[in-house]
N, C-alpha and C. Protein backbone atom coordinates (compact mmCIF):
# COMPACT_ATOMS: atom_id res chain seq x y z
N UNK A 1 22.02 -7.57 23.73
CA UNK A 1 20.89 -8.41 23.40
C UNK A 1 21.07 -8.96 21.99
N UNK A 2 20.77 -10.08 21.95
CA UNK A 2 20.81 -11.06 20.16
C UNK A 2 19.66 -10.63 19.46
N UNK A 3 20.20 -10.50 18.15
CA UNK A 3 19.19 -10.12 17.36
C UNK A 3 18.62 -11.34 16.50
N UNK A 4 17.33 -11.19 16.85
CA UNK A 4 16.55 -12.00 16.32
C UNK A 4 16.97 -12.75 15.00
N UNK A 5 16.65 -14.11 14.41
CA UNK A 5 17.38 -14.46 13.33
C UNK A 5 16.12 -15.02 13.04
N UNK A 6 15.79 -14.92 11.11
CA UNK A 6 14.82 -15.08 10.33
C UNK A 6 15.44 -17.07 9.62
N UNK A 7 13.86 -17.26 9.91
CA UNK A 7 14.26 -18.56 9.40
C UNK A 7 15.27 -18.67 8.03
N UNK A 8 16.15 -19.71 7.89
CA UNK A 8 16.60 -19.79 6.39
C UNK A 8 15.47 -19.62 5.15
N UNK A 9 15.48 -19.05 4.09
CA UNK A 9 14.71 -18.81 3.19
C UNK A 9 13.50 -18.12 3.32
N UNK A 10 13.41 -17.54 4.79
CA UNK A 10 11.89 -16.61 4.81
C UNK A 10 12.43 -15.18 4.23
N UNK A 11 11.61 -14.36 3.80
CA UNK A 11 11.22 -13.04 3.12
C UNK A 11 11.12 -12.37 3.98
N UNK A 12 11.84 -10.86 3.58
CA UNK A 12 11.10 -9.98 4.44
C UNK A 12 9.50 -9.38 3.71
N UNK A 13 8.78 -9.21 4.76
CA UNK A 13 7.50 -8.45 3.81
C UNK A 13 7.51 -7.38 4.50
N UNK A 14 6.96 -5.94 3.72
CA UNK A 14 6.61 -5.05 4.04
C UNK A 14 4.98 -5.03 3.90
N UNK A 15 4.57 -3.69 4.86
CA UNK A 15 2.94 -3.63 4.22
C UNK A 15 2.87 -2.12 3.55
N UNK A 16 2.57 -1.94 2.56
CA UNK A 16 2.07 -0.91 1.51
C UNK A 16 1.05 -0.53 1.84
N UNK A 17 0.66 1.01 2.19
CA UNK A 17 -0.53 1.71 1.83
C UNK A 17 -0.82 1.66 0.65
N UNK A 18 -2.28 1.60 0.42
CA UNK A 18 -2.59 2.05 -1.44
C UNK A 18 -2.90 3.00 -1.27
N UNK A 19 -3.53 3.74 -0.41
CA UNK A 19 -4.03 5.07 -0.74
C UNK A 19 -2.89 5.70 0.23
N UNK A 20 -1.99 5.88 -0.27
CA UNK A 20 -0.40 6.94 0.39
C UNK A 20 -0.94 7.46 1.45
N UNK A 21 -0.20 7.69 2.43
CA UNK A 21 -1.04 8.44 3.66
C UNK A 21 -0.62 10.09 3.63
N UNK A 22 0.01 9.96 2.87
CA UNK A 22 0.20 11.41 2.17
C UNK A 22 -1.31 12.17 1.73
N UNK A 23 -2.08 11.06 1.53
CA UNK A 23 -3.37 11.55 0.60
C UNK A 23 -4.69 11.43 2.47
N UNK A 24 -5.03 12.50 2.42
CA UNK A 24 -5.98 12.88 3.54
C UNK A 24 -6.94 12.05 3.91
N UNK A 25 -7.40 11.36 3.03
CA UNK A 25 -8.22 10.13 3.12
C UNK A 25 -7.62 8.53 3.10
N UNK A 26 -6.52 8.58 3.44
CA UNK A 26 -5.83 7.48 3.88
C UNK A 26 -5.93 6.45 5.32
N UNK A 27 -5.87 5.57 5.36
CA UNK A 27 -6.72 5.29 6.73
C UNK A 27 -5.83 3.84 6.97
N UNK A 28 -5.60 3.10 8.15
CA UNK A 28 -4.79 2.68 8.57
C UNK A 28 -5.18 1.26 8.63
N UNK A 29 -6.91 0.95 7.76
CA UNK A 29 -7.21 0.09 7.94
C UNK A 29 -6.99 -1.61 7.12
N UNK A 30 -7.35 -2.53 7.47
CA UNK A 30 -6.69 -3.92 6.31
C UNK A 30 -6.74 -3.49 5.21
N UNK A 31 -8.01 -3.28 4.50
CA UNK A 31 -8.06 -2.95 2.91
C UNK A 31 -7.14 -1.58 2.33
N UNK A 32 -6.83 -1.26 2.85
CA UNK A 32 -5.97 -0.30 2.62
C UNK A 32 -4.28 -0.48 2.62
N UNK A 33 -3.69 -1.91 2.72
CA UNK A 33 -2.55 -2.30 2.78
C UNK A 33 -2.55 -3.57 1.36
N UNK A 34 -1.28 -3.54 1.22
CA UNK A 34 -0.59 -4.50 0.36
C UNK A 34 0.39 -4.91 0.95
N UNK A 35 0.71 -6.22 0.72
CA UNK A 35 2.31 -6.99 1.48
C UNK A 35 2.70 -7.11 0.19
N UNK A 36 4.50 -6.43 0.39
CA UNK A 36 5.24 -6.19 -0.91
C UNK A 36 6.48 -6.48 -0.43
N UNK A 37 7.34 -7.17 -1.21
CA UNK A 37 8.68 -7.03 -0.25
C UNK A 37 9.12 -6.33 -0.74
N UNK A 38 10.52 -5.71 0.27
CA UNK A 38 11.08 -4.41 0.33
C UNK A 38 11.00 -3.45 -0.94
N UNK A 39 11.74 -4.32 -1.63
CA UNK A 39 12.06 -3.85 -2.87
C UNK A 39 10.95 -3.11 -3.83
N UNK A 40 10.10 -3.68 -4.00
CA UNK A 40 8.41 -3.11 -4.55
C UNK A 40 8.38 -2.47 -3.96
N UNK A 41 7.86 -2.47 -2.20
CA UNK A 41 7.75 -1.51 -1.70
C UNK A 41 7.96 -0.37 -2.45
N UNK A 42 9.21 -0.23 -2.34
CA UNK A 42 9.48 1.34 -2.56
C UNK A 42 10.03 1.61 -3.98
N UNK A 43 9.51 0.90 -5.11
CA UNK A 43 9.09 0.88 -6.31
C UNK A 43 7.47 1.15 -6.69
N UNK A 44 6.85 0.61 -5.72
CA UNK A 44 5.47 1.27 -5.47
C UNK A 44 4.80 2.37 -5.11
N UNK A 45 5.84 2.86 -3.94
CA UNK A 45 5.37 4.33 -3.37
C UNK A 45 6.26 5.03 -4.25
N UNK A 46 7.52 4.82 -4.91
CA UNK A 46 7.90 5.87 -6.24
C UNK A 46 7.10 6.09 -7.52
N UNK A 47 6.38 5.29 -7.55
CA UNK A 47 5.05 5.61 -8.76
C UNK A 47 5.68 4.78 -10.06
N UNK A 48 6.67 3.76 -9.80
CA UNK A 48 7.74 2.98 -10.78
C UNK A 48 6.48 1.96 -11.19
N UNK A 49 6.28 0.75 -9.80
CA UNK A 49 5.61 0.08 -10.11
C UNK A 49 4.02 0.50 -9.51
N UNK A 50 2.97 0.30 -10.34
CA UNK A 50 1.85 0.54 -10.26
C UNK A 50 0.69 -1.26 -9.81
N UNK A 51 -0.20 -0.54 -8.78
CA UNK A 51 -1.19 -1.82 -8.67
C UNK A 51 -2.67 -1.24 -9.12
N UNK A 52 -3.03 -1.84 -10.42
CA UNK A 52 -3.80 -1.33 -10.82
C UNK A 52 -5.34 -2.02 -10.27
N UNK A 53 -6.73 -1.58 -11.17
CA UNK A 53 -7.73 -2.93 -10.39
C UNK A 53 -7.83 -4.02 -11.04
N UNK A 54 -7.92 -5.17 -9.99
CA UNK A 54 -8.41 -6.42 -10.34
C UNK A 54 -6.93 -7.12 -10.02
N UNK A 55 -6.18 -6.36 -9.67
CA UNK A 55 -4.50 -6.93 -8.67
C UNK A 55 -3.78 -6.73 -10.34
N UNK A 56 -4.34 -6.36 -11.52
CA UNK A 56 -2.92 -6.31 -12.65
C UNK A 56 -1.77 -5.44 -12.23
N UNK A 57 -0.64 -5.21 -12.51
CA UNK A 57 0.38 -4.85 -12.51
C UNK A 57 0.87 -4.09 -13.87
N UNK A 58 1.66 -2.71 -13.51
CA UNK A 58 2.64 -2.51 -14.53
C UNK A 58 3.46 -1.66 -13.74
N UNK A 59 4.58 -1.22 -14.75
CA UNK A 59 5.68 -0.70 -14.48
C UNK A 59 5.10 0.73 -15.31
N UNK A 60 5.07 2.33 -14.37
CA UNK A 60 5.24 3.19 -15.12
C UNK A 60 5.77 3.56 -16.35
N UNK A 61 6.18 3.71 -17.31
CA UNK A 61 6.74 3.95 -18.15
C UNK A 61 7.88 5.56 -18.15
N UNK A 62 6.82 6.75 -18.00
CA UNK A 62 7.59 7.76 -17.68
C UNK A 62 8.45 7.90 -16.46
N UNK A 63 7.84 7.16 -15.80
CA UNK A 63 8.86 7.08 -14.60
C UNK A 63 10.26 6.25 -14.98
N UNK A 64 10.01 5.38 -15.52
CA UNK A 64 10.89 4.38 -16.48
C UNK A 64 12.12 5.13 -17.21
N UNK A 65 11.60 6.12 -18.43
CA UNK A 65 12.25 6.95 -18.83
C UNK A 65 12.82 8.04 -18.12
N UNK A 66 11.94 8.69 -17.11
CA UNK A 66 13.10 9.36 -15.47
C UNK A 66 14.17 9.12 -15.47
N UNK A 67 14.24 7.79 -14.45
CA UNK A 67 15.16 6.79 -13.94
C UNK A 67 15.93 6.36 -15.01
N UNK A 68 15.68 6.48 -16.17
CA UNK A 68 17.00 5.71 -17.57
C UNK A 68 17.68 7.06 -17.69
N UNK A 69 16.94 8.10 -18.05
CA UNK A 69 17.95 9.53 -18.16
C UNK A 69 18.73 10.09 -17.38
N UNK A 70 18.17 9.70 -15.69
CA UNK A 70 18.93 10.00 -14.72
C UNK A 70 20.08 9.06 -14.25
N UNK A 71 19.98 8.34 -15.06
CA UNK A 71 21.28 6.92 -15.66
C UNK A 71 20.49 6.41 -14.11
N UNK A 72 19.64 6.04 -13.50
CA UNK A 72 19.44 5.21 -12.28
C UNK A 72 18.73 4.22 -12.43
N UNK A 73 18.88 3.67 -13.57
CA UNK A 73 17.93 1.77 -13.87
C UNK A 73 18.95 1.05 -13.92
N UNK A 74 19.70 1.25 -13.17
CA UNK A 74 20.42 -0.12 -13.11
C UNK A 74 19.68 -0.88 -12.00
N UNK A 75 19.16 -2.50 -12.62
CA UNK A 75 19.16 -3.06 -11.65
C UNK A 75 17.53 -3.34 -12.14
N UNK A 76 16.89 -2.62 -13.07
CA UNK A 76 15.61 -2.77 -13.58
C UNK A 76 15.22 -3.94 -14.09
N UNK A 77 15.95 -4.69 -14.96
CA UNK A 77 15.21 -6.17 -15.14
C UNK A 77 15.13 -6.77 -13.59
N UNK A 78 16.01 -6.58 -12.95
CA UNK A 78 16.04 -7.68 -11.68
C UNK A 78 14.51 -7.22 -11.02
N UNK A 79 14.26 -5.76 -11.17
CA UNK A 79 12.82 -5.37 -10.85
C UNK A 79 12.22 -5.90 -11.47
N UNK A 80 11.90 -5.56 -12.74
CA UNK A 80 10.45 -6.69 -13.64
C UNK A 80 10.47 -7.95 -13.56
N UNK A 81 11.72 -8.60 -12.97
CA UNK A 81 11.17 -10.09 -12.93
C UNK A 81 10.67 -10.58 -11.65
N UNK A 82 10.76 -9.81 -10.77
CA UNK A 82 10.06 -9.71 -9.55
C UNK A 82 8.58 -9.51 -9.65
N UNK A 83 8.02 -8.55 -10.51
CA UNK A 83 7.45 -8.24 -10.64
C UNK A 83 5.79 -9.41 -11.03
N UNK A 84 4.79 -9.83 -10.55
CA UNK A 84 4.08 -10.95 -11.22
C UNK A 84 2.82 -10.10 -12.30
N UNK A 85 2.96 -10.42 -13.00
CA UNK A 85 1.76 -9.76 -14.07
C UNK A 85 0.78 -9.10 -13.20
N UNK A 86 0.19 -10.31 -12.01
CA UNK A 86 -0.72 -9.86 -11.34
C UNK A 86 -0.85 -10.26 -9.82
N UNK A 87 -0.86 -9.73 -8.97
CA UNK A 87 -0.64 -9.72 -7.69
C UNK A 87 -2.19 -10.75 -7.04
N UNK A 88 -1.66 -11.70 -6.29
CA UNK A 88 -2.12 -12.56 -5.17
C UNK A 88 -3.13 -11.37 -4.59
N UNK A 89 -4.20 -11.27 -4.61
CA UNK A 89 -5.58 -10.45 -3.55
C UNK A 89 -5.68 -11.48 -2.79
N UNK A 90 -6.02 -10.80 -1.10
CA UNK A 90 -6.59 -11.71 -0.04
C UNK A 90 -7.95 -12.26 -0.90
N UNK A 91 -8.10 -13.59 -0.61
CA UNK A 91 -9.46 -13.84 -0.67
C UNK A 91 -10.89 -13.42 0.04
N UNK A 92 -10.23 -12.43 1.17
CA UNK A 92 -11.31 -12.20 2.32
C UNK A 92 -11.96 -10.96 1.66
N UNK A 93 -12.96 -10.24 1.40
CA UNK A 93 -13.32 -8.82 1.18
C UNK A 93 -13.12 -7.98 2.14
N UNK A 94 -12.86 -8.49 3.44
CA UNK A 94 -11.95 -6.98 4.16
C UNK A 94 -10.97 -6.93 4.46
N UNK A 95 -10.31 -7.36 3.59
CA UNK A 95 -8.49 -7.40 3.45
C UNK A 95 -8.06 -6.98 2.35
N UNK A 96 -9.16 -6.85 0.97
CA UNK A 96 -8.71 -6.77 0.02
C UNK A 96 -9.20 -5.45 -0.32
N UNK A 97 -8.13 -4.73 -1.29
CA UNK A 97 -8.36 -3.07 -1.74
C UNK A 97 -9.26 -2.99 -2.76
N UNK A 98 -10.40 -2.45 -2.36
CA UNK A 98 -10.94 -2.08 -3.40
C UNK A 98 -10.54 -0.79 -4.69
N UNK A 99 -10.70 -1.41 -5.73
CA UNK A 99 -10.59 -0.97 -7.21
C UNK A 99 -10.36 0.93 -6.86
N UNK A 100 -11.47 1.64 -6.33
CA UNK A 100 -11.12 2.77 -6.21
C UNK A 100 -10.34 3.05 -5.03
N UNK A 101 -9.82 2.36 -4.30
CA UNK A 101 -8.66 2.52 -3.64
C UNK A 101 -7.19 2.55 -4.51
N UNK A 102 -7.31 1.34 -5.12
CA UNK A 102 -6.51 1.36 -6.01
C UNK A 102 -6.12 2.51 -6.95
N UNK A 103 -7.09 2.98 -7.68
CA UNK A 103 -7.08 3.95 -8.46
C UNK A 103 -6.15 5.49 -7.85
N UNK A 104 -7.02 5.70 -5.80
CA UNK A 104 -6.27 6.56 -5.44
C UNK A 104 -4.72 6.74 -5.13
N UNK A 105 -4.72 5.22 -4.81
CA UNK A 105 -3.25 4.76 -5.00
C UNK A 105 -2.27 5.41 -6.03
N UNK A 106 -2.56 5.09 -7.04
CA UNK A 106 -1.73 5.41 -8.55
C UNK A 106 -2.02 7.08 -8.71
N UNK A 107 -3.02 7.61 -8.42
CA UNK A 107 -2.67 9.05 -8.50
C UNK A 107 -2.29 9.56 -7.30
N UNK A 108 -2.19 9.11 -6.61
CA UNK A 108 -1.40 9.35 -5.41
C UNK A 108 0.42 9.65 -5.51
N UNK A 109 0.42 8.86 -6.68
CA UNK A 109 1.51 8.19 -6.92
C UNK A 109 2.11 8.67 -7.98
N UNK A 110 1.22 9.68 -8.57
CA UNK A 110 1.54 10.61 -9.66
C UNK A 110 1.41 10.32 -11.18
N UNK A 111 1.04 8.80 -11.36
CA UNK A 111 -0.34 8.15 -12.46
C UNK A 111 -1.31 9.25 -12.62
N UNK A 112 -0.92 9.51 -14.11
CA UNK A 112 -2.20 9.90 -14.79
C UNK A 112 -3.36 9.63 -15.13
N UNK A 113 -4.12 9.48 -15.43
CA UNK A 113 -5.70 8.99 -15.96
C UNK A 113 -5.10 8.54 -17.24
N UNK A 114 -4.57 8.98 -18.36
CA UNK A 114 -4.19 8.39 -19.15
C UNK A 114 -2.97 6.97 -19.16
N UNK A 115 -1.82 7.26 -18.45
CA UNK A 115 -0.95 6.31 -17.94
C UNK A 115 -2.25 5.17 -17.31
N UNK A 116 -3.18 5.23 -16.29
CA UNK A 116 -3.72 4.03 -15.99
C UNK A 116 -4.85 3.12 -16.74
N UNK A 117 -5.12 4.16 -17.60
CA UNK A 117 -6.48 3.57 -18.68
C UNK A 117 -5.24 2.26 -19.62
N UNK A 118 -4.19 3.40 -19.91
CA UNK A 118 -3.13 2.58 -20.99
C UNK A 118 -2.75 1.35 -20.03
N UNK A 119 -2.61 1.12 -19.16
CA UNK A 119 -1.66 0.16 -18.43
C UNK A 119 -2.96 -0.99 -17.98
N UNK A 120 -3.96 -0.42 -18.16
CA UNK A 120 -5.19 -1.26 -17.71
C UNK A 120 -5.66 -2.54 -18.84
């Protein structure tokens, strides 16, 4: 059987839990997803890149310093420039994550209370 072929120049997207389904109160529903491609993706669920509220963005820092000691940032600017200050929210309110979703997200994610006040 042929495998399907993606238009020239389309993206792959993934969809992101914010609240990890790791975390018991995780739920499978719209507001509870982010479309990230691959790469974020799983810069997101490593606790690297963070979605904070109001869609801002940052990059962990200690996680940052992890990944530099464990000599494994290669390849990190090509991450931050991917990266947009602040992430596109659906315009719909039940598509979009609310703020304390968000929040469970990042400690989910192993964000401190201090790491997210600073990054806020």
């Amino acid at each position: 059987m042929a495998t399907p072929r993606r238009p020239a120049g389309a993206l792959e997207t993934d969809f992101a839990h914010v609240v990890p389904v790791s975390d018991p109160t995780s739920t499978d529903e719209p507001r509870n997803g982010i479309a990230l491609n691959p790469l974020l993706h799983r810069a997101y669920d490593f606790g690297l890149l963070g979605l904070l509220p109001g869609g801002k963005t940052a990059i962990n820092s200690r996680v940052l310093k992890k990944l530099t000691k464990q000599k494994l940032d290669a390849g990190i600017d090509f991450v931050r420039a991917m990266v947009p200050a602040k992430m596109t929210m659906p315009h719909s309110p039940e598509f979009t994550p609310p703020d304390d979703y968000l929040v469970r997200g990042l400690k989910g994610r192993g964000w401190t209370d201090a790491e997210i006040k600073q990054a806020s």
